[in-house]
PDB file of N, CA and C in Angstrom:
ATOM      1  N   UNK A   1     -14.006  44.081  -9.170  1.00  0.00           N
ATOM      2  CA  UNK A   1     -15.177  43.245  -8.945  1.00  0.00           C
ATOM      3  C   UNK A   1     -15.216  42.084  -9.938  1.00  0.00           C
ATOM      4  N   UNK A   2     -15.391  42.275 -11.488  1.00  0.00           N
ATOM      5  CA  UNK A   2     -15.065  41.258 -12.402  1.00  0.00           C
ATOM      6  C   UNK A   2     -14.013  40.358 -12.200  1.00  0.00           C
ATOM      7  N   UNK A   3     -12.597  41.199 -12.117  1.00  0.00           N
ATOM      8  CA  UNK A   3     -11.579  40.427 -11.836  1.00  0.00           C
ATOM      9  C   UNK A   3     -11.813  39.080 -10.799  1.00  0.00           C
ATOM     10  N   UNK A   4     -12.241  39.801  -9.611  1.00  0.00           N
ATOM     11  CA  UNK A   4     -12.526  38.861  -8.425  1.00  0.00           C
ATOM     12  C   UNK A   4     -13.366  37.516  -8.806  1.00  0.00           C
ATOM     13  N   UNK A   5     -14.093  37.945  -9.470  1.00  0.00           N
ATOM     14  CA  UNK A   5     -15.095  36.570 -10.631  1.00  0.00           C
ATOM     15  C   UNK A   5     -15.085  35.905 -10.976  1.00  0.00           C
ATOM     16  N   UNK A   6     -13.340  36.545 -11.762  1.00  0.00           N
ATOM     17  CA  UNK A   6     -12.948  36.007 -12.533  1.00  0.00           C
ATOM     18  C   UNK A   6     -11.577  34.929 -11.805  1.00  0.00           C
ATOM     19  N   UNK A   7     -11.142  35.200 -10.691  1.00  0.00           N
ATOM     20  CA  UNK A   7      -9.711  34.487 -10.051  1.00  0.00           C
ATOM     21  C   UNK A   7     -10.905  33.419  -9.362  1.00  0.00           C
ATOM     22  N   UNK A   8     -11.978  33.524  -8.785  1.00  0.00           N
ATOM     23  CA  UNK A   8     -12.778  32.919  -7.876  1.00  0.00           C
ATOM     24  C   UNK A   8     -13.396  31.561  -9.114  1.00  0.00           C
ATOM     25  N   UNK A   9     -13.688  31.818 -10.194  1.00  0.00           N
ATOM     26  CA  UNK A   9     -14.019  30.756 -11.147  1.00  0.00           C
ATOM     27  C   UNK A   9     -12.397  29.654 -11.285  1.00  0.00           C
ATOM     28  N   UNK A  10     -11.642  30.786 -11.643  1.00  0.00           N
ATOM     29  CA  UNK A  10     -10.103  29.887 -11.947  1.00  0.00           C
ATOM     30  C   UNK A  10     -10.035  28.988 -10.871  1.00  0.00           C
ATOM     31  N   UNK A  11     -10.127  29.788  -9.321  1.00  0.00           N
ATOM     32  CA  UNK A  11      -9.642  28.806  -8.260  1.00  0.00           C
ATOM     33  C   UNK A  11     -10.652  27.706  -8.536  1.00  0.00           C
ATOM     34  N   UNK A  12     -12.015  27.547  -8.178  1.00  0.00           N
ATOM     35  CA  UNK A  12     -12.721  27.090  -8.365  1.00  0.00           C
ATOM     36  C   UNK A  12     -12.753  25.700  -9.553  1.00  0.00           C
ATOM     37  N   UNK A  13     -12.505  25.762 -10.359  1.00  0.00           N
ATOM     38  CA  UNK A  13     -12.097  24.627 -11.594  1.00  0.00           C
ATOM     39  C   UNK A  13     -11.214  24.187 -10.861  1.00  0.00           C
ATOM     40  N   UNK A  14      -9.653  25.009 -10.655  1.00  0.00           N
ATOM     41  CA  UNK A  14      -8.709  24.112 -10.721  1.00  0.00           C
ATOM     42  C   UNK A  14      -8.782  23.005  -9.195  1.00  0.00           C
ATOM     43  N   UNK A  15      -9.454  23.833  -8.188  1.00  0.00           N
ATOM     44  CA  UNK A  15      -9.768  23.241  -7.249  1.00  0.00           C
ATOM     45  C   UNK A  15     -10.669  21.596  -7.763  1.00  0.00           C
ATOM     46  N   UNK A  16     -11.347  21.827  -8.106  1.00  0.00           N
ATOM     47  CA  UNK A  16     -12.291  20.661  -8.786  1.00  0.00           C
ATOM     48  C   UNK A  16     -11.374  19.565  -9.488  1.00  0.00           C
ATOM     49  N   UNK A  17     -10.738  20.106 -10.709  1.00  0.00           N
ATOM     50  CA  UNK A  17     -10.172  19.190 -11.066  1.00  0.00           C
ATOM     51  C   UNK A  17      -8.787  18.245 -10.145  1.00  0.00           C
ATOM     52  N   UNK A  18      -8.317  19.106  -9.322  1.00  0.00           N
ATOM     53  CA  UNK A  18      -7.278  18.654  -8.126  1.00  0.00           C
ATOM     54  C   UNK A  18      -7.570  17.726  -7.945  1.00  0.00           C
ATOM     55  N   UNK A  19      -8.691  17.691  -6.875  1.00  0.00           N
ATOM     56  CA  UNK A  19      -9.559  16.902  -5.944  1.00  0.00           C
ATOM     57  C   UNK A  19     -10.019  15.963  -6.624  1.00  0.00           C
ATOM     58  N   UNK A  20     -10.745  15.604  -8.110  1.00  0.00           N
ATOM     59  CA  UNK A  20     -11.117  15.036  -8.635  1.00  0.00           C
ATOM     60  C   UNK A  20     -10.033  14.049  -9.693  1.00  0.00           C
ATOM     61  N   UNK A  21      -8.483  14.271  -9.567  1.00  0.00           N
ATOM     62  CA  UNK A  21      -7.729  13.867  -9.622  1.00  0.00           C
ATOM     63  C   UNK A  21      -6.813  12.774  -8.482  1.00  0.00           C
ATOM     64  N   UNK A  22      -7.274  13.881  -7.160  1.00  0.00           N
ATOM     65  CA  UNK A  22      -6.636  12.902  -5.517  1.00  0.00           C
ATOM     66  C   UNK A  22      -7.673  11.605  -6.008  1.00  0.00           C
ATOM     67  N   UNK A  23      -8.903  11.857  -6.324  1.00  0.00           N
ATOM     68  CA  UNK A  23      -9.643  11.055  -6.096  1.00  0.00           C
ATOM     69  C   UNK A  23      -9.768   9.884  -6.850  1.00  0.00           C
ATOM     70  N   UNK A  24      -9.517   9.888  -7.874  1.00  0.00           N
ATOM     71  CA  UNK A  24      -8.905   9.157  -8.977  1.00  0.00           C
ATOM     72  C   UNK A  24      -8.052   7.807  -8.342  1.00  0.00           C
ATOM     73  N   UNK A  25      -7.109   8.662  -8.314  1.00  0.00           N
ATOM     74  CA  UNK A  25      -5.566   8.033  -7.698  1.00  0.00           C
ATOM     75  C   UNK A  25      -5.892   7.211  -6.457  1.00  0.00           C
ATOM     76  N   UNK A  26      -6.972   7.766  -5.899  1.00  0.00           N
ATOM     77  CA  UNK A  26      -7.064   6.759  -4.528  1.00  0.00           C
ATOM     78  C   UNK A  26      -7.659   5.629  -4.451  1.00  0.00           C
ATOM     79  N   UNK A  27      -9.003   6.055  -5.628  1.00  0.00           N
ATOM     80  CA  UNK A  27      -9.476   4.648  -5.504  1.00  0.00           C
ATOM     81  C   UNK A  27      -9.566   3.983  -6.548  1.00  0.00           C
ATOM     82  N   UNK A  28      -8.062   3.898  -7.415  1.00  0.00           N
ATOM     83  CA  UNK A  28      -7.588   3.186  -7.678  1.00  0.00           C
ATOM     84  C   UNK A  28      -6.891   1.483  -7.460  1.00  0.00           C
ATOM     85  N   UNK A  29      -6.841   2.448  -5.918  1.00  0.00           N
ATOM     86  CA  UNK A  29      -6.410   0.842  -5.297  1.00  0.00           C
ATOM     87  C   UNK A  29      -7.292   0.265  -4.571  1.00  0.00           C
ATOM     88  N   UNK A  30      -8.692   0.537  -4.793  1.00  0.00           N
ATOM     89  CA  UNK A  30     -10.036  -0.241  -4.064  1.00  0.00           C
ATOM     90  C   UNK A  30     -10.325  -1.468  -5.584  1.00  0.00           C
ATOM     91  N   UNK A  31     -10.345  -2.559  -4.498  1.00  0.00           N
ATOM     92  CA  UNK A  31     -10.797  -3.765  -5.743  1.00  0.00           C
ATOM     93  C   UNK A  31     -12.304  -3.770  -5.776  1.00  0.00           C
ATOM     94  N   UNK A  32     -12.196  -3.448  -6.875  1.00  0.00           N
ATOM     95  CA  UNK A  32     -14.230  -3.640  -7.428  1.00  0.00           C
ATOM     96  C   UNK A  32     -14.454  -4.547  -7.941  1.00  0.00           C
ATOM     97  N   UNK A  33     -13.551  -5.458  -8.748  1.00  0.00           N
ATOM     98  CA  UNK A  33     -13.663  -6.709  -9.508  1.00  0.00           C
ATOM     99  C   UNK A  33     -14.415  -8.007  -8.914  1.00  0.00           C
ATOM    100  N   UNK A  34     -14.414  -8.113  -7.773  1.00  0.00           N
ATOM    101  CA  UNK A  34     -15.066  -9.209  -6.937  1.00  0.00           C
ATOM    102  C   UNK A  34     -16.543  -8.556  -7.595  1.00  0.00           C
ATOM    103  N   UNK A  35     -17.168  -7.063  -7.195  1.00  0.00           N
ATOM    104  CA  UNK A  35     -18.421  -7.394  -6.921  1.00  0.00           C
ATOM    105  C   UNK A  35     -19.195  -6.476  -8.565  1.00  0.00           C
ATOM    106  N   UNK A  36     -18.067  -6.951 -10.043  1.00  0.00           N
ATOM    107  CA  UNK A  36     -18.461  -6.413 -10.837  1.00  0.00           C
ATOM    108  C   UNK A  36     -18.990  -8.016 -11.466  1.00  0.00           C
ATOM    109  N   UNK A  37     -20.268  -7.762 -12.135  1.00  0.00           N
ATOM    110  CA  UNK A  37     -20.961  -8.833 -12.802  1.00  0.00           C
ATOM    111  C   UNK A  37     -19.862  -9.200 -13.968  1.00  0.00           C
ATOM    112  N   UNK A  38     -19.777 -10.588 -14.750  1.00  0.00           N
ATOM    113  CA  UNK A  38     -19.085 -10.612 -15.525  1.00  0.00           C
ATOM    114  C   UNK A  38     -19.647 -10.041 -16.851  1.00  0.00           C
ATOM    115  N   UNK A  39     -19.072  -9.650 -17.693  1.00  0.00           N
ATOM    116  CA  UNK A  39     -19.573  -8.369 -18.786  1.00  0.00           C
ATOM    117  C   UNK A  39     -20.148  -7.373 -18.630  1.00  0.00           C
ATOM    118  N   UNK A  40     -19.758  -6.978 -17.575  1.00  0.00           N
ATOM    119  CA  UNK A  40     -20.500  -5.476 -17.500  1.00  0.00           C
ATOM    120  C   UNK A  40     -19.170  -4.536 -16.558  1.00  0.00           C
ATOM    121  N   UNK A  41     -18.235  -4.613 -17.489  1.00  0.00           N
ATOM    122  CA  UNK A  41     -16.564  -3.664 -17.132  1.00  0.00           C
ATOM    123  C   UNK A  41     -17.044  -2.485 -17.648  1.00  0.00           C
ATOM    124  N   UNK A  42     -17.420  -2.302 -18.564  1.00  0.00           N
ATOM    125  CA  UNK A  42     -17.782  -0.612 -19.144  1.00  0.00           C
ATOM    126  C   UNK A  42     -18.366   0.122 -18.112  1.00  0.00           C
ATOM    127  N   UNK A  43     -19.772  -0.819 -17.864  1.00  0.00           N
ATOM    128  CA  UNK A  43     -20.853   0.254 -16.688  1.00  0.00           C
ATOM    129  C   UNK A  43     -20.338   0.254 -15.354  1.00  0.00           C
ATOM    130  N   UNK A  44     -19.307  -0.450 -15.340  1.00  0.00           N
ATOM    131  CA  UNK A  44     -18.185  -0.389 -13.892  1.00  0.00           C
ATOM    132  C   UNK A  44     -17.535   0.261 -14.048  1.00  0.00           C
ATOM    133  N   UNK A  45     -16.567   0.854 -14.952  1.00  0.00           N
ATOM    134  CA  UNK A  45     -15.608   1.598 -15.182  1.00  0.00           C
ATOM    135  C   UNK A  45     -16.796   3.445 -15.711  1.00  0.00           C
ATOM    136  N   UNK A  46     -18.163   3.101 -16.268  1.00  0.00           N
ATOM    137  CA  UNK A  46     -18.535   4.589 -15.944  1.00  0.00           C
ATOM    138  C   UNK A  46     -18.959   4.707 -14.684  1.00  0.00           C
ATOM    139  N   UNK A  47     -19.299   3.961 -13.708  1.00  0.00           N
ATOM    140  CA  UNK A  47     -19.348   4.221 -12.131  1.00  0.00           C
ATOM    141  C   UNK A  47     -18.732   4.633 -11.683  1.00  0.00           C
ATOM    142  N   UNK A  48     -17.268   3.964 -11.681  1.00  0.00           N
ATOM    143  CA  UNK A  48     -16.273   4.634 -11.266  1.00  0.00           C
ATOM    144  C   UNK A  48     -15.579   5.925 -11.297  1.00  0.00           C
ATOM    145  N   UNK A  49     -16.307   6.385 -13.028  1.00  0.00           N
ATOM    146  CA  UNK A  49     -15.434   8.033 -13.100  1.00  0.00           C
ATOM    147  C   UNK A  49     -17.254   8.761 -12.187  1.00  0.00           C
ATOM    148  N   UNK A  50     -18.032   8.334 -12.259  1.00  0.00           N
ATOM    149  CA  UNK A  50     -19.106   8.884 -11.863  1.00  0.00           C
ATOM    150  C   UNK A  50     -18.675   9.044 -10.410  1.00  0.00           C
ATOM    151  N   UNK A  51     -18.889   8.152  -9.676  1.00  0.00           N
ATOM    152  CA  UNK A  51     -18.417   8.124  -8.532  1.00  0.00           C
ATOM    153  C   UNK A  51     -17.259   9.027  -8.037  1.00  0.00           C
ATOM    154  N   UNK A  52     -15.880   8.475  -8.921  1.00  0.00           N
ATOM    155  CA  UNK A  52     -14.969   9.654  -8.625  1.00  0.00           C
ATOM    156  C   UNK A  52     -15.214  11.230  -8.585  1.00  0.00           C
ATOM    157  N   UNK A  53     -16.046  11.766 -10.009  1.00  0.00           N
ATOM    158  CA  UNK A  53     -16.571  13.116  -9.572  1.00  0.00           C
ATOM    159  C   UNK A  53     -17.150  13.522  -8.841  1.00  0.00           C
ATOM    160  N   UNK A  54     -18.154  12.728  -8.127  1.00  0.00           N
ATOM    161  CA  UNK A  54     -19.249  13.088  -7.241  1.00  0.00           C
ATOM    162  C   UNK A  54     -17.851  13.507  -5.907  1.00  0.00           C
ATOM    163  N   UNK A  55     -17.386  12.139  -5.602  1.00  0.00           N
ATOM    164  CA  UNK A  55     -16.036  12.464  -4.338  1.00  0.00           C
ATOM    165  C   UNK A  55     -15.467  13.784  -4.442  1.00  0.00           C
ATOM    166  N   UNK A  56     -14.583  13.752  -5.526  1.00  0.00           N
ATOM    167  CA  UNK A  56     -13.796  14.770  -5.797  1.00  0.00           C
ATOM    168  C   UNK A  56     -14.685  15.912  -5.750  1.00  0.00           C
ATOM    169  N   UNK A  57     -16.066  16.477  -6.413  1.00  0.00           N
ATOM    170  CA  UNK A  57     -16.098  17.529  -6.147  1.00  0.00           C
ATOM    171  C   UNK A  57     -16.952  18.114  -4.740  1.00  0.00           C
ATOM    172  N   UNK A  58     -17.380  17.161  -4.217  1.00  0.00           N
ATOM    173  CA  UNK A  58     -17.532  17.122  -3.107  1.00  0.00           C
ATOM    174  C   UNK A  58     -16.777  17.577  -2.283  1.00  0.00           C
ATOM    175  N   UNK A  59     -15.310  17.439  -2.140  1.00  0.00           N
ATOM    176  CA  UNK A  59     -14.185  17.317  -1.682  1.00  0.00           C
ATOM    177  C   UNK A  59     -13.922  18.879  -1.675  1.00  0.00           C
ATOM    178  N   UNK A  60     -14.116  18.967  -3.081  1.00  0.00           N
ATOM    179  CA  UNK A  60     -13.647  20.565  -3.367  1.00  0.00           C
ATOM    180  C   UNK A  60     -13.972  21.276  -2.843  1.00  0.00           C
ATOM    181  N   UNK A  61     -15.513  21.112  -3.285  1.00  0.00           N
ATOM    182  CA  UNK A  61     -16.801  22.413  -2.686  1.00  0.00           C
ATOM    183  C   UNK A  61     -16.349  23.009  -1.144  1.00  0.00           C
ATOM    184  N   UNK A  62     -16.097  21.528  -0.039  1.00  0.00           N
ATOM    185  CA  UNK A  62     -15.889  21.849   1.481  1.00  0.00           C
ATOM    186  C   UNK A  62     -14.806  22.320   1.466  1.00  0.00           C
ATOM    187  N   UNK A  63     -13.623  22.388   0.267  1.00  0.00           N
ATOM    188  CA  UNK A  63     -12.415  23.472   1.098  1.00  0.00           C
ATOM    189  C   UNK A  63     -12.736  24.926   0.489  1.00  0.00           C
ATOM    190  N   UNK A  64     -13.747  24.838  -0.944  1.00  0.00           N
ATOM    191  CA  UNK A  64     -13.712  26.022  -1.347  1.00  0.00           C
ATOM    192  C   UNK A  64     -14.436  26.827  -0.678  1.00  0.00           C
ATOM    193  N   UNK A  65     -15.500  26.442   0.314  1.00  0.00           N
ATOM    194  CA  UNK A  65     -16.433  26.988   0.879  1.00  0.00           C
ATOM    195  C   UNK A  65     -15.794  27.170   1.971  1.00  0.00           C
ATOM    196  N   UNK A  66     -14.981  26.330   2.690  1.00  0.00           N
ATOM    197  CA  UNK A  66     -14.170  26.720   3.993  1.00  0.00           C
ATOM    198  C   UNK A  66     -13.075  28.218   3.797  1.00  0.00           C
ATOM    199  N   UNK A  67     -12.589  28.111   2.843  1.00  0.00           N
ATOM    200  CA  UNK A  67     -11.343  29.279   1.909  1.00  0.00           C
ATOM    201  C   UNK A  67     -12.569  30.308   2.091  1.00  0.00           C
ATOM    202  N   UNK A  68     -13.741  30.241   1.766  1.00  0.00           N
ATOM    203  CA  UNK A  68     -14.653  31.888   1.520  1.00  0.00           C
ATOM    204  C   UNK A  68     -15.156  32.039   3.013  1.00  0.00           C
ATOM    205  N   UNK A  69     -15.121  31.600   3.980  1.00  0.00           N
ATOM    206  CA  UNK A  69     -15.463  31.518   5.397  1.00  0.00           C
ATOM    207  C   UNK A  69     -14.551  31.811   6.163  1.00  0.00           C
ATOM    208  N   UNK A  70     -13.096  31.267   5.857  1.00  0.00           N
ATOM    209  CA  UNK A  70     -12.382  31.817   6.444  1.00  0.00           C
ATOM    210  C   UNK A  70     -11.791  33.304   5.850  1.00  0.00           C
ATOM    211  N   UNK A  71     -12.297  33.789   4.949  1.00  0.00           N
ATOM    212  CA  UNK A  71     -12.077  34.985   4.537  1.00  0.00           C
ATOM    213  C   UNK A  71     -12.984  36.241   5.157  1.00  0.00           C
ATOM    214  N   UNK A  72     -14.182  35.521   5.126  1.00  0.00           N
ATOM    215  CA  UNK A  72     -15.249  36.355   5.715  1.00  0.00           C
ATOM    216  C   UNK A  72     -15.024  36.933   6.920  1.00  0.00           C
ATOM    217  N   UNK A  73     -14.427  36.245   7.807  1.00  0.00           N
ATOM    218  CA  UNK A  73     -14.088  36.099   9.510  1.00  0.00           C
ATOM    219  C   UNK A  73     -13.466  37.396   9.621  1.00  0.00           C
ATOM    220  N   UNK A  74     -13.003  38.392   8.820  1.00  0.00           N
ATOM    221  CA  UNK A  74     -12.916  39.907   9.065  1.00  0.00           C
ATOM    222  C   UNK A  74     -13.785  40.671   9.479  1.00  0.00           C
ATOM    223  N   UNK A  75     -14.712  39.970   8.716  1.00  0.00           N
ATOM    224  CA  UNK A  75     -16.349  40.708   9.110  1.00  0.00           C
ATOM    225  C   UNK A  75     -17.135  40.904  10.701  1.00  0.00           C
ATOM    226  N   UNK A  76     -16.495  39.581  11.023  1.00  0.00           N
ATOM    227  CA  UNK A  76     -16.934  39.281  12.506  1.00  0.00           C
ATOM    228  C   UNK A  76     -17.028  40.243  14.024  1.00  0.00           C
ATOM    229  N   UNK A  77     -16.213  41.153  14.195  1.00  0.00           N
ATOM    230  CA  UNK A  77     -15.667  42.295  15.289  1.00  0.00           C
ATOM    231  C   UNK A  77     -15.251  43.559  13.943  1.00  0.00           C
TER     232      UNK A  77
END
């Protein structure tokens, strides 16, 4: 039971950080510079990791929650 807790937290992080890594990498290549004010790169660049986490773990949550649903489906018959 603990154990299970305990692999379900591991997946869980590493899932997060994955996703929050794809996410990184992708929108990387979206240009924000057109619609960033001039001197204000910092509060653009914390948007951006803000933004990226929100994606990424967003991202996560729907496969981690899909992974415990499709597990459940034993239950069904």
């Amino acid at each position: 039971m603990l154990q299970s807790l305990g692999v379900d937290a591991l997946t869980g992080m590493i899932s997060h950080v994955f996703f929050i890594i794809i996410t990184w990498r992708v929108l990387q290549g979206v240009r924000i510079e057109p619609i960033i004010k001039k001197g204000q790169l910092f509060e653009a660049r914390v948007l951006f990791v803000f933004v990226t986490i929100m994606i990424g773990t967003s991202v996560s949550r729907f496969f981690l929650e899909f992974l415990n649903w499709s597990q459940d489906l034993i239950y069904l018959f």
